[in-house]
PDB file of N, CA and C in Angstrom:
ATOM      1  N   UNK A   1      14.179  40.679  36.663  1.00  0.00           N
ATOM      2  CA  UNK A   1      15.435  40.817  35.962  1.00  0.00           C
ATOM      3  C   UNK A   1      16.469  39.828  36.495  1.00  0.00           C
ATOM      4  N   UNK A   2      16.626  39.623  37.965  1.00  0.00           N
ATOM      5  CA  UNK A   2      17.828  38.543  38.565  1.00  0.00           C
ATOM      6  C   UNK A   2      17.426  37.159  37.967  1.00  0.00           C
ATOM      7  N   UNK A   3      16.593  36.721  37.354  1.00  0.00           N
ATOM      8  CA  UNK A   3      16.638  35.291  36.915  1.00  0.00           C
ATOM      9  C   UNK A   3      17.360  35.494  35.506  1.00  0.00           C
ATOM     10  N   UNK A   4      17.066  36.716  34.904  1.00  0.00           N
ATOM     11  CA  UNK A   4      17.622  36.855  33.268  1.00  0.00           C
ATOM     12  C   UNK A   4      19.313  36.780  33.355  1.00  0.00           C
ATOM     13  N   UNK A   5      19.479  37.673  34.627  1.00  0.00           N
ATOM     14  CA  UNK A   5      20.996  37.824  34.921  1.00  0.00           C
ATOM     15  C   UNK A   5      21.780  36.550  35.231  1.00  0.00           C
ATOM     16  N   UNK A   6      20.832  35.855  35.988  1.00  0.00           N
ATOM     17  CA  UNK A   6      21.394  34.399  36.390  1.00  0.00           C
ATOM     18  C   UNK A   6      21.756  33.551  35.621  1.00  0.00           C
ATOM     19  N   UNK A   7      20.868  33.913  34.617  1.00  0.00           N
ATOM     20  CA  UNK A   7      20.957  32.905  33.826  1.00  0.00           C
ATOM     21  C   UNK A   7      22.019  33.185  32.441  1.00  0.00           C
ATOM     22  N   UNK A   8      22.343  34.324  32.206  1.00  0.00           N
ATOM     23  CA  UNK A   8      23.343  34.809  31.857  1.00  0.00           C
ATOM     24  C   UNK A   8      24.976  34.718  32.325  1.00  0.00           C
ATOM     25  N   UNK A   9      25.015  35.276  33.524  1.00  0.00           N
ATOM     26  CA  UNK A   9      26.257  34.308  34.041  1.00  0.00           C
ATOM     27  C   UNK A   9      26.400  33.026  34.059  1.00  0.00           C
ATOM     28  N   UNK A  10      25.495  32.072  34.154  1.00  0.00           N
ATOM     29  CA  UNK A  10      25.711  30.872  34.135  1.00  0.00           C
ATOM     30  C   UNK A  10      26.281  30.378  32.818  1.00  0.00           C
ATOM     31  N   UNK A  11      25.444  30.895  31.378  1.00  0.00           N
ATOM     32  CA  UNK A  11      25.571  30.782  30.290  1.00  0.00           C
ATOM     33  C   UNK A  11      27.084  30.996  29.368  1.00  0.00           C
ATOM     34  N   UNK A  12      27.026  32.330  29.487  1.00  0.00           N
ATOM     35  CA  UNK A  12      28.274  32.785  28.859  1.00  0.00           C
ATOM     36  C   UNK A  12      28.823  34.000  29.995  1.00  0.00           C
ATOM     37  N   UNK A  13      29.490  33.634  30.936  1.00  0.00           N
ATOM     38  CA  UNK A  13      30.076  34.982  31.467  1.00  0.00           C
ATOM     39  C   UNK A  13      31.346  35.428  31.026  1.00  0.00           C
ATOM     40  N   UNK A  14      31.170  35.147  29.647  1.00  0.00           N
ATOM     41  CA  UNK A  14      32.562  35.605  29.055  1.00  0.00           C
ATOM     42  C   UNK A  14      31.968  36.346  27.646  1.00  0.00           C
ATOM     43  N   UNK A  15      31.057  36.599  28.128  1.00  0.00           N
ATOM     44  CA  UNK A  15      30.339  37.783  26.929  1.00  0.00           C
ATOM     45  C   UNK A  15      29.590  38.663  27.479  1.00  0.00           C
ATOM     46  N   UNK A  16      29.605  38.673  28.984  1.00  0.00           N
ATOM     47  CA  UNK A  16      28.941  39.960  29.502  1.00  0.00           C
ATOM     48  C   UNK A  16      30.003  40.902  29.686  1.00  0.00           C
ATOM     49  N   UNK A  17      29.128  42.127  29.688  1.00  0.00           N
ATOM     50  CA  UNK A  17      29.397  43.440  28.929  1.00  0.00           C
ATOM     51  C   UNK A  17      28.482  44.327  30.435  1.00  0.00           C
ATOM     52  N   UNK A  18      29.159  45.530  30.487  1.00  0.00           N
ATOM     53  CA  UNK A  18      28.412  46.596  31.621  1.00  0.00           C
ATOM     54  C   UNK A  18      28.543  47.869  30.823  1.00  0.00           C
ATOM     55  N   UNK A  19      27.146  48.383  30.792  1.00  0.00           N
ATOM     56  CA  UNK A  19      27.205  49.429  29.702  1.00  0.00           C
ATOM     57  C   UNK A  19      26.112  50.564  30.070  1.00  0.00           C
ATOM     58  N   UNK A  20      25.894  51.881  29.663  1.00  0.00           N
ATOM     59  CA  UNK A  20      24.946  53.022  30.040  1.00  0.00           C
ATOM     60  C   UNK A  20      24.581  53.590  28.982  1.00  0.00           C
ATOM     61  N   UNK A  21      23.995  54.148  29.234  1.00  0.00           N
ATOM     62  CA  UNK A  21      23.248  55.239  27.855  1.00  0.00           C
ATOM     63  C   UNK A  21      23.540  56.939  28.254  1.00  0.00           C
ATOM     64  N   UNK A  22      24.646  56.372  29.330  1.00  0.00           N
ATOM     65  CA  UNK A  22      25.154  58.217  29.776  1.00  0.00           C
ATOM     66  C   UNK A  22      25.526  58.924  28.493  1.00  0.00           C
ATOM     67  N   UNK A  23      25.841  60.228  28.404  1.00  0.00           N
ATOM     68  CA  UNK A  23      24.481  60.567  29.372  1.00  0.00           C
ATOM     69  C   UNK A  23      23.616  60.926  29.872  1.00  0.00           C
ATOM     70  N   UNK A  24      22.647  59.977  29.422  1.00  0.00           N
ATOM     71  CA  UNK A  24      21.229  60.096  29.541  1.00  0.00           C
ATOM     72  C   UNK A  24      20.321  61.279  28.858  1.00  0.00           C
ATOM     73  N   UNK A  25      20.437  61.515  27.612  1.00  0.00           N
ATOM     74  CA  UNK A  25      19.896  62.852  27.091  1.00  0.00           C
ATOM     75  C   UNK A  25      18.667  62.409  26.839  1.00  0.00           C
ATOM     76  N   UNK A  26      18.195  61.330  26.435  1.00  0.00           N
ATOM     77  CA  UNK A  26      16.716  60.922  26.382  1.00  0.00           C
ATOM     78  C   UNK A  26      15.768  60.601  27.562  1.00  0.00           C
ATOM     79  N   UNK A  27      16.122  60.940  28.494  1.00  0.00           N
ATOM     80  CA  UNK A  27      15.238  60.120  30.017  1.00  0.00           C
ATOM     81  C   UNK A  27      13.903  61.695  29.899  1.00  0.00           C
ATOM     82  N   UNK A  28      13.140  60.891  30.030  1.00  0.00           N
ATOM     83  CA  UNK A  28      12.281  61.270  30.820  1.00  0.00           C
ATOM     84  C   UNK A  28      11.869  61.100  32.112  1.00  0.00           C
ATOM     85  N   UNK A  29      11.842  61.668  33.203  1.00  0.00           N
ATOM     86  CA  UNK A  29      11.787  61.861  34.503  1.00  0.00           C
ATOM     87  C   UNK A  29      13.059  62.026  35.210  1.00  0.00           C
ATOM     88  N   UNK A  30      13.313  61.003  36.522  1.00  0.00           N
ATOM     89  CA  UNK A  30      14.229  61.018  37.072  1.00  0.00           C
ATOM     90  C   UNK A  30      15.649  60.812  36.456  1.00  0.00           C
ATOM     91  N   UNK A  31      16.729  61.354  36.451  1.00  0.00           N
ATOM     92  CA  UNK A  31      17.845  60.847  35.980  1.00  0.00           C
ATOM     93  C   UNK A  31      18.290  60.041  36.800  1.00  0.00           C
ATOM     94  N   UNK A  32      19.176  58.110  36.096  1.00  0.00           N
ATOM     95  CA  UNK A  32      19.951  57.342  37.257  1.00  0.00           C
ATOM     96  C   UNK A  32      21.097  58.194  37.998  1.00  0.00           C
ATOM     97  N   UNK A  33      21.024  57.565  39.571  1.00  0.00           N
ATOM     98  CA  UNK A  33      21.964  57.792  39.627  1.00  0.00           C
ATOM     99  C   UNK A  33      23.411  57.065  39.221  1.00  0.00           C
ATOM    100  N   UNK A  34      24.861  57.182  39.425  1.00  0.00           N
ATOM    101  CA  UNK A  34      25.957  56.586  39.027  1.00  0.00           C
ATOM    102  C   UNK A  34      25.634  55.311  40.418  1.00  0.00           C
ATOM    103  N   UNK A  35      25.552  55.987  41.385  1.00  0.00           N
ATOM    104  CA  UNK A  35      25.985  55.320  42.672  1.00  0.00           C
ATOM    105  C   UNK A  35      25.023  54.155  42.625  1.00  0.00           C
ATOM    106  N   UNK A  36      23.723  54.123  42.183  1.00  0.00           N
ATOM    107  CA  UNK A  36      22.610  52.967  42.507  1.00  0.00           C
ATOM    108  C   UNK A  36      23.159  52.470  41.520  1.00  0.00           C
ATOM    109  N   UNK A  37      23.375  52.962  40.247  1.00  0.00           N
ATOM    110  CA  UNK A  37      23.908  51.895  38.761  1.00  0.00           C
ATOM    111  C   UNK A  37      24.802  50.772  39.462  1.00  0.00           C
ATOM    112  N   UNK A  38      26.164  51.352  40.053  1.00  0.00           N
ATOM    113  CA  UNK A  38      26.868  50.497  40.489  1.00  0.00           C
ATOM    114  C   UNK A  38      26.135  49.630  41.759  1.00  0.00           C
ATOM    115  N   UNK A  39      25.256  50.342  42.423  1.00  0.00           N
ATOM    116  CA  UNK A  39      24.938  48.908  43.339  1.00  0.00           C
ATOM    117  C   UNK A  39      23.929  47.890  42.925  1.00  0.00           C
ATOM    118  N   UNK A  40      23.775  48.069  41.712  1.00  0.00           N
ATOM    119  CA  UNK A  40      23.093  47.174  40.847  1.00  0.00           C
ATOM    120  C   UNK A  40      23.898  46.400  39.719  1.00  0.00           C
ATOM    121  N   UNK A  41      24.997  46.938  39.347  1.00  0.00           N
ATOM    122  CA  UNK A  41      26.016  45.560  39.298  1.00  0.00           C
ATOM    123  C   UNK A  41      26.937  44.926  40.442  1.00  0.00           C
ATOM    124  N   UNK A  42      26.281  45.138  41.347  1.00  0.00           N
ATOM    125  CA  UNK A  42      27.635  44.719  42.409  1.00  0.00           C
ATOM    126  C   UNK A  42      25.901  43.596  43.226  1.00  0.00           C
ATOM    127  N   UNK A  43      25.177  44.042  43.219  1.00  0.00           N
ATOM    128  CA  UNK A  43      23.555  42.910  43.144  1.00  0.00           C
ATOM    129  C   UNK A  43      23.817  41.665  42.036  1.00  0.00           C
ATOM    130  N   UNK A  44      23.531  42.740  40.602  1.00  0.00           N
ATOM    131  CA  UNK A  44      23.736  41.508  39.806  1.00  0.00           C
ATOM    132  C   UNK A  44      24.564  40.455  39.818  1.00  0.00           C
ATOM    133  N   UNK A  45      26.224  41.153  39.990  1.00  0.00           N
ATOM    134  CA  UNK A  45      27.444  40.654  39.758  1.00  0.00           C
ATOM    135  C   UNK A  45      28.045  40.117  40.925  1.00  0.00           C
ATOM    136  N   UNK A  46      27.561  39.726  41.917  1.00  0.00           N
ATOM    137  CA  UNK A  46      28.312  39.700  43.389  1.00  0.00           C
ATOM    138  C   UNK A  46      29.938  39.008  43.181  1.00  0.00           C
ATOM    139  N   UNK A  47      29.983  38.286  42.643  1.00  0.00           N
ATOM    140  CA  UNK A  47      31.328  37.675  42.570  1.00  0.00           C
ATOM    141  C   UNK A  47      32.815  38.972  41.624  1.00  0.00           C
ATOM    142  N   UNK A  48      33.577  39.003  42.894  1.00  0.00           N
ATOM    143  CA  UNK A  48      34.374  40.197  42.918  1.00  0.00           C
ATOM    144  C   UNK A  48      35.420  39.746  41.077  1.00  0.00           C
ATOM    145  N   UNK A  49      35.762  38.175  40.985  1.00  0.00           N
ATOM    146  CA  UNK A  49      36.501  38.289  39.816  1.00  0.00           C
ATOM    147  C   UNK A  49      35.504  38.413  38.552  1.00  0.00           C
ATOM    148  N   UNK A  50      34.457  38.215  38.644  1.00  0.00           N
ATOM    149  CA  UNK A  50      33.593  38.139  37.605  1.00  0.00           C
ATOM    150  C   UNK A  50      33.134  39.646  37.501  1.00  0.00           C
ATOM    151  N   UNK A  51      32.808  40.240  38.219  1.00  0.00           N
ATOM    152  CA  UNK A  51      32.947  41.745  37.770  1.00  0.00           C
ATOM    153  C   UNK A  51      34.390  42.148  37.088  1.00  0.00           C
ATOM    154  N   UNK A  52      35.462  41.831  37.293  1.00  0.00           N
ATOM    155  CA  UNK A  52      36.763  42.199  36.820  1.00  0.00           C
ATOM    156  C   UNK A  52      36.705  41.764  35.837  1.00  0.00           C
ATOM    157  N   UNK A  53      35.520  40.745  34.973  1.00  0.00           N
ATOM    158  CA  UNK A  53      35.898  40.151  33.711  1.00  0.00           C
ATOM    159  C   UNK A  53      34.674  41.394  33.138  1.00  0.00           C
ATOM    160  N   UNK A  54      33.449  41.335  33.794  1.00  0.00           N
ATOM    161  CA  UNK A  54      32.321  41.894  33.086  1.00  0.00           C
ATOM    162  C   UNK A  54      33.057  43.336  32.842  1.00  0.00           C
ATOM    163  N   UNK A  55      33.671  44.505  33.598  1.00  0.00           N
ATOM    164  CA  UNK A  55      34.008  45.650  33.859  1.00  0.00           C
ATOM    165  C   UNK A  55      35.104  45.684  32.671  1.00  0.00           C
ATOM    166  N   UNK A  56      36.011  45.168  33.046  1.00  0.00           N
ATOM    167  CA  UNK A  56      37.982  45.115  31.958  1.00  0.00           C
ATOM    168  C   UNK A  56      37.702  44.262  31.272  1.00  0.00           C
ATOM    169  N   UNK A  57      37.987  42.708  31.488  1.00  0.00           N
ATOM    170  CA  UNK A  57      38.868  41.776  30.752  1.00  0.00           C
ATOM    171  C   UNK A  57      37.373  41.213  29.478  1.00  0.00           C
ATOM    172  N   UNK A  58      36.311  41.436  29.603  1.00  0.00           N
ATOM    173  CA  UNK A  58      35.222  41.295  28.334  1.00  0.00           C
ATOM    174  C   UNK A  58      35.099  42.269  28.072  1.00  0.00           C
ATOM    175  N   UNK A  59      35.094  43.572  27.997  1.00  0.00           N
ATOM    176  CA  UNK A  59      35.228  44.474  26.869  1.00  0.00           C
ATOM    177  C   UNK A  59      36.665  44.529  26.306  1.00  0.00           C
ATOM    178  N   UNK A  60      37.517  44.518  26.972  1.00  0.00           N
ATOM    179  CA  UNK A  60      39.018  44.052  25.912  1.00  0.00           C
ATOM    180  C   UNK A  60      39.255  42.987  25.257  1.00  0.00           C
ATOM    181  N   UNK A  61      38.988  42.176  25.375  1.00  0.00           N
ATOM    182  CA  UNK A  61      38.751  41.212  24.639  1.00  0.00           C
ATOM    183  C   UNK A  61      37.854  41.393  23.466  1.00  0.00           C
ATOM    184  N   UNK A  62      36.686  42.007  23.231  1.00  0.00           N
ATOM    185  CA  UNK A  62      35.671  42.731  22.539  1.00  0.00           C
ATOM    186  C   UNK A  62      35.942  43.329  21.766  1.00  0.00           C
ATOM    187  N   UNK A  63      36.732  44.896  22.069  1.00  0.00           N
ATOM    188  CA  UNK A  63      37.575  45.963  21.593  1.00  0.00           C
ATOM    189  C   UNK A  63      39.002  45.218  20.944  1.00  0.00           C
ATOM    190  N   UNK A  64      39.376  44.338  21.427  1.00  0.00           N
ATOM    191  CA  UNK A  64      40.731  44.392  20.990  1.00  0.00           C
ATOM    192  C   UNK A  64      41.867  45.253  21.397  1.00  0.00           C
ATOM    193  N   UNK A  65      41.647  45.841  22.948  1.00  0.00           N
ATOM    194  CA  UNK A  65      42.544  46.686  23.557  1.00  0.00           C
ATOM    195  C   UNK A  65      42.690  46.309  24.831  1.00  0.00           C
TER     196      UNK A  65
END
């Protein structure tokens, strides 16, 4: 998955988006937790302003709010 991601920030990081399927009524087996979700965008996303765009400023921009 980190090469898809890489290559995504590199691309357009002004169209990534952080999103869930909470919550979660279809899983079979284990349910995620919240806490690993986030340390798997903070893996993916290491750069602290680029999460502030992926998290707020690209879904408002998106939404229009």
């Amino acid at each position: 998955m980190a090469p898809h991601i890489s290559a995504l920030r590199a691309a357009r990081p002004d169209r990534l988006l952080w999103a869930s399927d909470w919550p979660h009524t279809e899983l079979k087996g284990a349910t995620p937790q919240a806490g690993d979700l986030a340390d798997l965008l903070h893996a993916w996303v290491p750069d602290a302003a680029l999460r502030q765009r992926v998290l707020v400023e690209n879904p408002a921009a998106l939404y229009g709010f």
